[in-house]
C-alpha atoms as a PDB file:
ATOM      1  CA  UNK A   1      94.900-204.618 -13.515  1.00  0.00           C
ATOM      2  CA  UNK A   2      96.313-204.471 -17.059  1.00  0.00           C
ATOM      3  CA  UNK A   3      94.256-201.552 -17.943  1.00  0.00           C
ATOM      4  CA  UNK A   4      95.614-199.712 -14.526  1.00  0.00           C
ATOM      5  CA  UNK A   5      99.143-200.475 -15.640  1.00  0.00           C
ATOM      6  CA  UNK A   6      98.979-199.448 -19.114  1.00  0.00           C
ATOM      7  CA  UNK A   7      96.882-196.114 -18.251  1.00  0.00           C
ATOM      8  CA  UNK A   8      99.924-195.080 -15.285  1.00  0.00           C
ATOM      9  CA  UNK A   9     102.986-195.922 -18.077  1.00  0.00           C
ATOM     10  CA  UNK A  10     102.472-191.879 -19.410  1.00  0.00           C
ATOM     11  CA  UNK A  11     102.553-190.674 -15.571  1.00  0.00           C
ATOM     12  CA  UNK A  12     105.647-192.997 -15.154  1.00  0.00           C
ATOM     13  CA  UNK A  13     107.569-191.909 -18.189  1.00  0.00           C
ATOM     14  CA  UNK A  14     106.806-188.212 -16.700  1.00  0.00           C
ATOM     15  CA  UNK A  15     107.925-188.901 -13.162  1.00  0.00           C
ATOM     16  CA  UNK A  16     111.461-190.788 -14.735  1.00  0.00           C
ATOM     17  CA  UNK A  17     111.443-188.046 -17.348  1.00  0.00           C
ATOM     18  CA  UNK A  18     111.370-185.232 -14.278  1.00  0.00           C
ATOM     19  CA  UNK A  19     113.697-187.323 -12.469  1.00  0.00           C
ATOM     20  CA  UNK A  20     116.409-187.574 -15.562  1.00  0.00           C
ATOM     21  CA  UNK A  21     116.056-184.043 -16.281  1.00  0.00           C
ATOM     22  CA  UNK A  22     116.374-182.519 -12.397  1.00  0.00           C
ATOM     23  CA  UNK A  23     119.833-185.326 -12.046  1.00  0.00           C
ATOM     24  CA  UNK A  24     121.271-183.149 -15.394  1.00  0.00           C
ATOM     25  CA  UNK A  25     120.358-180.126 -13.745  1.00  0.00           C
ATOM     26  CA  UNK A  26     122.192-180.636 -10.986  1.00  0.00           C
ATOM     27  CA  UNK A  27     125.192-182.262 -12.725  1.00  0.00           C
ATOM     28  CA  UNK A  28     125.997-179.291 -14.545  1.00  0.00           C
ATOM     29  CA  UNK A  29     125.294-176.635 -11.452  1.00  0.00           C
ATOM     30  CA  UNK A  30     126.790-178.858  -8.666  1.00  0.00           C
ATOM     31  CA  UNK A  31     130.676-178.647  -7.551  1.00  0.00           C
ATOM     32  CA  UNK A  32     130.367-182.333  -5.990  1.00  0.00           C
ATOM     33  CA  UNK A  33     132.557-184.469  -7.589  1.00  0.00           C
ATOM     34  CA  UNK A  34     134.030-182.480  -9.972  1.00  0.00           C
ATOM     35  CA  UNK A  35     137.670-183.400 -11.142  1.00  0.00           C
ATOM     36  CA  UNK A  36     140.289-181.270 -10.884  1.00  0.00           C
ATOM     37  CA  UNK A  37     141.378-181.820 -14.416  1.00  0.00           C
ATOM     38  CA  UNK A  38     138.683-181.327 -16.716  1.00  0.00           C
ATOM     39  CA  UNK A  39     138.431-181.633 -20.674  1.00  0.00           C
ATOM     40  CA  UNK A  40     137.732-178.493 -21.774  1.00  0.00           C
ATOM     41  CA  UNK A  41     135.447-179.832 -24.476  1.00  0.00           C
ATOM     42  CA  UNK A  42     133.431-181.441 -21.959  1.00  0.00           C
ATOM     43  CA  UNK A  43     132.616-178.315 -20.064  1.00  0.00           C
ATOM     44  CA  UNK A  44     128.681-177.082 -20.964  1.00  0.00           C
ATOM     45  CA  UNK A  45     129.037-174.385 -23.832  1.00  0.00           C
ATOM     46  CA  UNK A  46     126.191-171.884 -25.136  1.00  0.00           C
ATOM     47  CA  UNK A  47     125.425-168.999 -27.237  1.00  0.00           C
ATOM     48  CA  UNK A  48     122.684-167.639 -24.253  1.00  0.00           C
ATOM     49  CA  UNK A  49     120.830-166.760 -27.038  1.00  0.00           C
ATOM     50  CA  UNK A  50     123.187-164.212 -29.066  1.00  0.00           C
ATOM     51  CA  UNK A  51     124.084-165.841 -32.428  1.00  0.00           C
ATOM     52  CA  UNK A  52     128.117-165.979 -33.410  1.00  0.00           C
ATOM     53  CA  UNK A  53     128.739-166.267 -29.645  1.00  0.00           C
ATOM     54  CA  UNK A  54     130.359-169.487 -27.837  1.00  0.00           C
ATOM     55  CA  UNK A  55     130.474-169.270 -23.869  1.00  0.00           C
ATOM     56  CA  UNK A  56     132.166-172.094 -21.501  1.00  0.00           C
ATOM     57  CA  UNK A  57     132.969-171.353 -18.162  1.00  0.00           C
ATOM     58  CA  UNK A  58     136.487-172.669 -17.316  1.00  0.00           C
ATOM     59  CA  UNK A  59     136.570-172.120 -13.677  1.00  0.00           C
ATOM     60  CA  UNK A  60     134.040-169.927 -12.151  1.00  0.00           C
ATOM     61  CA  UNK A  61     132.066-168.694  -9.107  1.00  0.00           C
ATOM     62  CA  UNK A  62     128.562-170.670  -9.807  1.00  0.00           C
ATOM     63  CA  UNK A  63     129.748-173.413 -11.214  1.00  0.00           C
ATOM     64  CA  UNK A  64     132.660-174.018  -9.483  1.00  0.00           C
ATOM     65  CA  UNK A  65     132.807-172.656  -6.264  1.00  0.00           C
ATOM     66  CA  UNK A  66     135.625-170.271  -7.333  1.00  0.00           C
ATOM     67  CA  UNK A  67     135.664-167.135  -4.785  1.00  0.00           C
ATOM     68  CA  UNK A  68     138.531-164.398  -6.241  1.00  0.00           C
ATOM     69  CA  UNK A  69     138.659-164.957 -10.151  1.00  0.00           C
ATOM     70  CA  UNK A  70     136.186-166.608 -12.883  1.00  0.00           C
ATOM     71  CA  UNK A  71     137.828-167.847 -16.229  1.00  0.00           C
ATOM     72  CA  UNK A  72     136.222-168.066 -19.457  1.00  0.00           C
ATOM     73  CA  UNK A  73     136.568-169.166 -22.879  1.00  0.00           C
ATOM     74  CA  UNK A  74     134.314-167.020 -25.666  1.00  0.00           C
ATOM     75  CA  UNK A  75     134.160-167.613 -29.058  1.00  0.00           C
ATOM     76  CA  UNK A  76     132.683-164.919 -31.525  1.00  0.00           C
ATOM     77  CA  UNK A  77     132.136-165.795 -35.034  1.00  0.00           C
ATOM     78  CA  UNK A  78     132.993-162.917 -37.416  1.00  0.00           C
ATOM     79  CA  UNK A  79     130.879-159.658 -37.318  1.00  0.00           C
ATOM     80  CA  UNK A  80     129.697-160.245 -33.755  1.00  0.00           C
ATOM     81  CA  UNK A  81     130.347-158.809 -30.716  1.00  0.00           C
ATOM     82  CA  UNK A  82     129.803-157.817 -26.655  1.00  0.00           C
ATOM     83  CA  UNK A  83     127.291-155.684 -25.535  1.00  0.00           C
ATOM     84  CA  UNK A  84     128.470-152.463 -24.551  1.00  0.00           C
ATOM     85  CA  UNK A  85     128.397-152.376 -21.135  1.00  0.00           C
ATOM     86  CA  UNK A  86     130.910-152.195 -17.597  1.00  0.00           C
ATOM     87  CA  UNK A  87     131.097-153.878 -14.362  1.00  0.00           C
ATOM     88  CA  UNK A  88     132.725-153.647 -11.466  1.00  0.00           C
ATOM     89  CA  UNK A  89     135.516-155.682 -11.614  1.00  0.00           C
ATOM     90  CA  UNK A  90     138.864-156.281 -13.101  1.00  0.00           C
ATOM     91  CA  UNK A  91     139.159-157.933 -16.027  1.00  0.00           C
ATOM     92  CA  UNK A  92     142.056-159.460 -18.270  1.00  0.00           C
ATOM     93  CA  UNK A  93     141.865-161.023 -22.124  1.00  0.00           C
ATOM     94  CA  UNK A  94     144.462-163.422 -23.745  1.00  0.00           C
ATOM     95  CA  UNK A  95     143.217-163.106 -27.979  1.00  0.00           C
ATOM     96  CA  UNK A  96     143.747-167.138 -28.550  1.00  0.00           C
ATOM     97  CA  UNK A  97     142.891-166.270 -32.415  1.00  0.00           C
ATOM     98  CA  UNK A  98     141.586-164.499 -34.825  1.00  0.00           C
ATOM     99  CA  UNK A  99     141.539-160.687 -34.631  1.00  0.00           C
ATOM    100  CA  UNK A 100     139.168-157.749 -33.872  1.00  0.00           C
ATOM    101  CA  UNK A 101     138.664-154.248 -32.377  1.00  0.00           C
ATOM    102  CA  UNK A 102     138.336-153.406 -28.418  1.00  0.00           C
ATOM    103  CA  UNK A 103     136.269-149.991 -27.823  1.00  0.00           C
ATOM    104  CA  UNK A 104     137.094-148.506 -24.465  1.00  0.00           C
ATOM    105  CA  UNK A 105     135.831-145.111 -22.798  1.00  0.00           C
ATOM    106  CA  UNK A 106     136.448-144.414 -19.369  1.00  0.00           C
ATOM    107  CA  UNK A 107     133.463-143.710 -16.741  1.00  0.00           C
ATOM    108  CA  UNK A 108     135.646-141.813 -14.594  1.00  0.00           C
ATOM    109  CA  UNK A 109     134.095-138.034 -13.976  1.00  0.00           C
ATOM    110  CA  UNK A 110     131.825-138.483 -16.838  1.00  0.00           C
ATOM    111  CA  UNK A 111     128.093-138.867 -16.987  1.00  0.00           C
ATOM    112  CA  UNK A 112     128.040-140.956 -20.270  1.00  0.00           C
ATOM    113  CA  UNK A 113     130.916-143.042 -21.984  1.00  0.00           C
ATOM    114  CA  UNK A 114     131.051-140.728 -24.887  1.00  0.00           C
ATOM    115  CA  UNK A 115     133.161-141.633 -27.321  1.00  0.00           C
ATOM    116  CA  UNK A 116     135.173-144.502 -27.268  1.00  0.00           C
ATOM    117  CA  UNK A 117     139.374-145.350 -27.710  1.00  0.00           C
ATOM    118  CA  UNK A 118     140.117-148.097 -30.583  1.00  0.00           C
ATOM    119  CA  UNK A 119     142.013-150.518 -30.207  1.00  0.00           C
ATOM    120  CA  UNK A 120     143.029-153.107 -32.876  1.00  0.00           C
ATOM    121  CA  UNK A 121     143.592-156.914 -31.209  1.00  0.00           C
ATOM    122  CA  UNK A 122     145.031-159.803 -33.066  1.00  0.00           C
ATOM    123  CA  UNK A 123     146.230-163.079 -31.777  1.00  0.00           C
ATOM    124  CA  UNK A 124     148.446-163.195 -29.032  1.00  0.00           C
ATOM    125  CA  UNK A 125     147.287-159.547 -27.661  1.00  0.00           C
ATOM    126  CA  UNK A 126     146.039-159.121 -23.840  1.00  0.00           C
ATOM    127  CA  UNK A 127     144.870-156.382 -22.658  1.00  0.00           C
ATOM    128  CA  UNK A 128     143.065-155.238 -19.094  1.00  0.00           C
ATOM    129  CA  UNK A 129     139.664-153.344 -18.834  1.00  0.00           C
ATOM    130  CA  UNK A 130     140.275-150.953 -15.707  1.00  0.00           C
ATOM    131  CA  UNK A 131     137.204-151.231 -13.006  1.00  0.00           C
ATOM    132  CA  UNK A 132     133.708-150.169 -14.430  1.00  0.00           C
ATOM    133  CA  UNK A 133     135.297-148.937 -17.757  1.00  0.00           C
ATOM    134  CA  UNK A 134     133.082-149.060 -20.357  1.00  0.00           C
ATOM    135  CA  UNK A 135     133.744-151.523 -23.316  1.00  0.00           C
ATOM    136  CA  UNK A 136     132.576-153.646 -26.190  1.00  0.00           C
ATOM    137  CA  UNK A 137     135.012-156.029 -28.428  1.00  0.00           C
ATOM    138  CA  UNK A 138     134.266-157.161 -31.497  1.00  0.00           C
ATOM    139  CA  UNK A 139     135.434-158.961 -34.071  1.00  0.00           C
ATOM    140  CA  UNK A 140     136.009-157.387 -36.948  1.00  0.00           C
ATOM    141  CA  UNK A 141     137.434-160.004 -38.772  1.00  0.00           C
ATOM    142  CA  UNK A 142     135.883-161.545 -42.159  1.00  0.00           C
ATOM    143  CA  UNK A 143     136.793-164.862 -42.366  1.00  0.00           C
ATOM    144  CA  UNK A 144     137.698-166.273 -38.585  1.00  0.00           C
ATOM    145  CA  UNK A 145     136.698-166.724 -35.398  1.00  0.00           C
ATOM    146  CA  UNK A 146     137.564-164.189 -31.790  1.00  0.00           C
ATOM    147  CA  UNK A 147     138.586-166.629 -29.522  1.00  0.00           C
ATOM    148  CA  UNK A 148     139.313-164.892 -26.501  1.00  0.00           C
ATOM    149  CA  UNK A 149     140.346-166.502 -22.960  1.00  0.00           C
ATOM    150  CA  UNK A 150     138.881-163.738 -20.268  1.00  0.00           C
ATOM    151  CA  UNK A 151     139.675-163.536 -16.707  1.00  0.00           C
ATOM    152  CA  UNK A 152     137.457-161.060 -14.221  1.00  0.00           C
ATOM    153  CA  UNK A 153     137.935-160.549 -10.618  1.00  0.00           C
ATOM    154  CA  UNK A 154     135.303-160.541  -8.021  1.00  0.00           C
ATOM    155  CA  UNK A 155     132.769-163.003  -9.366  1.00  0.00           C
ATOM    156  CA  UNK A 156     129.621-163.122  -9.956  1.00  0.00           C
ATOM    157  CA  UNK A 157     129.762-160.243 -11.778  1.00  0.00           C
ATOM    158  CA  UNK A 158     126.757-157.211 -12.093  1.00  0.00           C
ATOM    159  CA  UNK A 159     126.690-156.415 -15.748  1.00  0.00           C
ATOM    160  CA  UNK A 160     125.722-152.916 -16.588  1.00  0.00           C
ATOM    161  CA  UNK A 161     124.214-152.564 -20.422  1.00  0.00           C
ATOM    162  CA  UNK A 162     124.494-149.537 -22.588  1.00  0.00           C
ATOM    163  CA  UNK A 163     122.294-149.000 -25.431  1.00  0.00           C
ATOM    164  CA  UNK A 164     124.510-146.285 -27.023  1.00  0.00           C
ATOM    165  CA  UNK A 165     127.754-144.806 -26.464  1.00  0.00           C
ATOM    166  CA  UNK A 166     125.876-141.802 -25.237  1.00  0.00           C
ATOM    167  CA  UNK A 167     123.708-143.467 -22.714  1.00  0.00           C
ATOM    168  CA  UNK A 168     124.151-141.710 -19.368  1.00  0.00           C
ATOM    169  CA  UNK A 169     125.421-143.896 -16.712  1.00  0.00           C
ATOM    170  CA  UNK A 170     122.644-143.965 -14.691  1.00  0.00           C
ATOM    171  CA  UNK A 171     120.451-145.232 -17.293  1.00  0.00           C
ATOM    172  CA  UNK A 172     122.423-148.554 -17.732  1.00  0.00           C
ATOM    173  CA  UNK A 173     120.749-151.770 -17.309  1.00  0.00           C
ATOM    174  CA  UNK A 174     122.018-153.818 -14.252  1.00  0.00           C
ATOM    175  CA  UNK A 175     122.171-157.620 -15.559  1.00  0.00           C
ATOM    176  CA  UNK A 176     122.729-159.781 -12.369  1.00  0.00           C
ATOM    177  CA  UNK A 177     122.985-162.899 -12.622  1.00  0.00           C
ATOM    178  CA  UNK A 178     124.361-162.495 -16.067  1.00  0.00           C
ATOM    179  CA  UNK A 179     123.258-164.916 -18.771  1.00  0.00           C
ATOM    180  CA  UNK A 180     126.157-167.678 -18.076  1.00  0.00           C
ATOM    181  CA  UNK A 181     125.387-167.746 -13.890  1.00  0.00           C
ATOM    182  CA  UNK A 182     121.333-167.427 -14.270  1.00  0.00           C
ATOM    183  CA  UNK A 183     121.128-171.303 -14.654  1.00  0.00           C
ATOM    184  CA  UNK A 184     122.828-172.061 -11.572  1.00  0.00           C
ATOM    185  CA  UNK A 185     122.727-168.634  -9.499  1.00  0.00           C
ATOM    186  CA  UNK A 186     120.789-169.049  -6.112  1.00  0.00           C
ATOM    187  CA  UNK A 187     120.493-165.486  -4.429  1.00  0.00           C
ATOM    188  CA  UNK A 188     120.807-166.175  -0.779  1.00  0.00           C
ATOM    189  CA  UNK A 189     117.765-166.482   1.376  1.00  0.00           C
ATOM    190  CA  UNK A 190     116.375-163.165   3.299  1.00  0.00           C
ATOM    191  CA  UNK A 191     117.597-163.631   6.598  1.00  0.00           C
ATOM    192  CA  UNK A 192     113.965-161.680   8.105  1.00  0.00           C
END
């Protein structure tokens, strides 16, 4: 019996293991029970994989059931910055700190983003990026942080990725669900 017990412990220690890790899981994706007031440092936070970059979700569609508007907080460490890219949606920036440069080229009649308006951002700028505008921001700064608090419109949002400011628009790369809504995205079931 001893011998039974002792060779089951690793398949219990998987099973609780499983069962730990699916209860997290769910924590972070699930809108049940969340307060209404929430410490900001207690919300999950990531780079997704791009070095210099700090992501937390505020308030948004996926994780928090939001339906109109999605508000984040992004932090990019000096030298670092967006992708190029556009999306379909409104979108508005409060600079926290720190300073950097916003490129913007409008999509409108166009069949690439060619080249792009500068625009120099320091702390205490907002600015808006019209409807599938192209853009990138980056910080430009040498010594401190982006912080930027970003509100968009319509989330989820379909991310469309330039390689160039010359890439035709038809050649961007849709990203849906973007990096920050992947986790906890479910596409809705095929009704056939």
């Amino acid at each position: 019996m001893r011998r039974t017990q002792i060779a089951n412990a690793p398949i219990f220690l998987l099973v609780i293991s499983f069962i730990c890790w699916t209860t997290a899981l769910a924590s972070i994706c699930s809108t049940n029970g969340l307060p209404l007031v929430r410490n900001i440092n207690d919300l999950p936070q990531s780079d997704f994989g791009r070095a210099g970059l700090s992501h937390i979700t505020v308030a948004g569609a996926v994780l928090h059931g939001m339906k109109e508007i999605e508000v984040w907080l992004q932090t990019f460490a000096p030298g670092t910055r967006t992708p190029i890219h556009r999306h379909s949606c409104e979108e508005v920036f409060v600079v926290l700190k720190g300073s950097g440069t916003l490129y913007l080229a409008s999509s409108a009649g166009v069949k690439h983003p060619g080249t792009p308006q500068e625009y120099a951002i320091s702390s205490n700028s907002t600015f808006h990026i019209p409807i599938n505008d192209v853009h990138q921001v980056w910080n430009t700064g040498t010594d401190e942080d982006l912080q930027l608090l970003v509100i968009i419109s319509r989330p989820p949002i379909k991310v469309f990725l330039y390689d160039d400011w010359v890439m035709p628009h038809t050649a961007a790369k849709m990203r849906f669900p973007y990096y920050w809504d992947e986790e906890c995205y479910h596409f809705p079931k095929d009704e056939l």
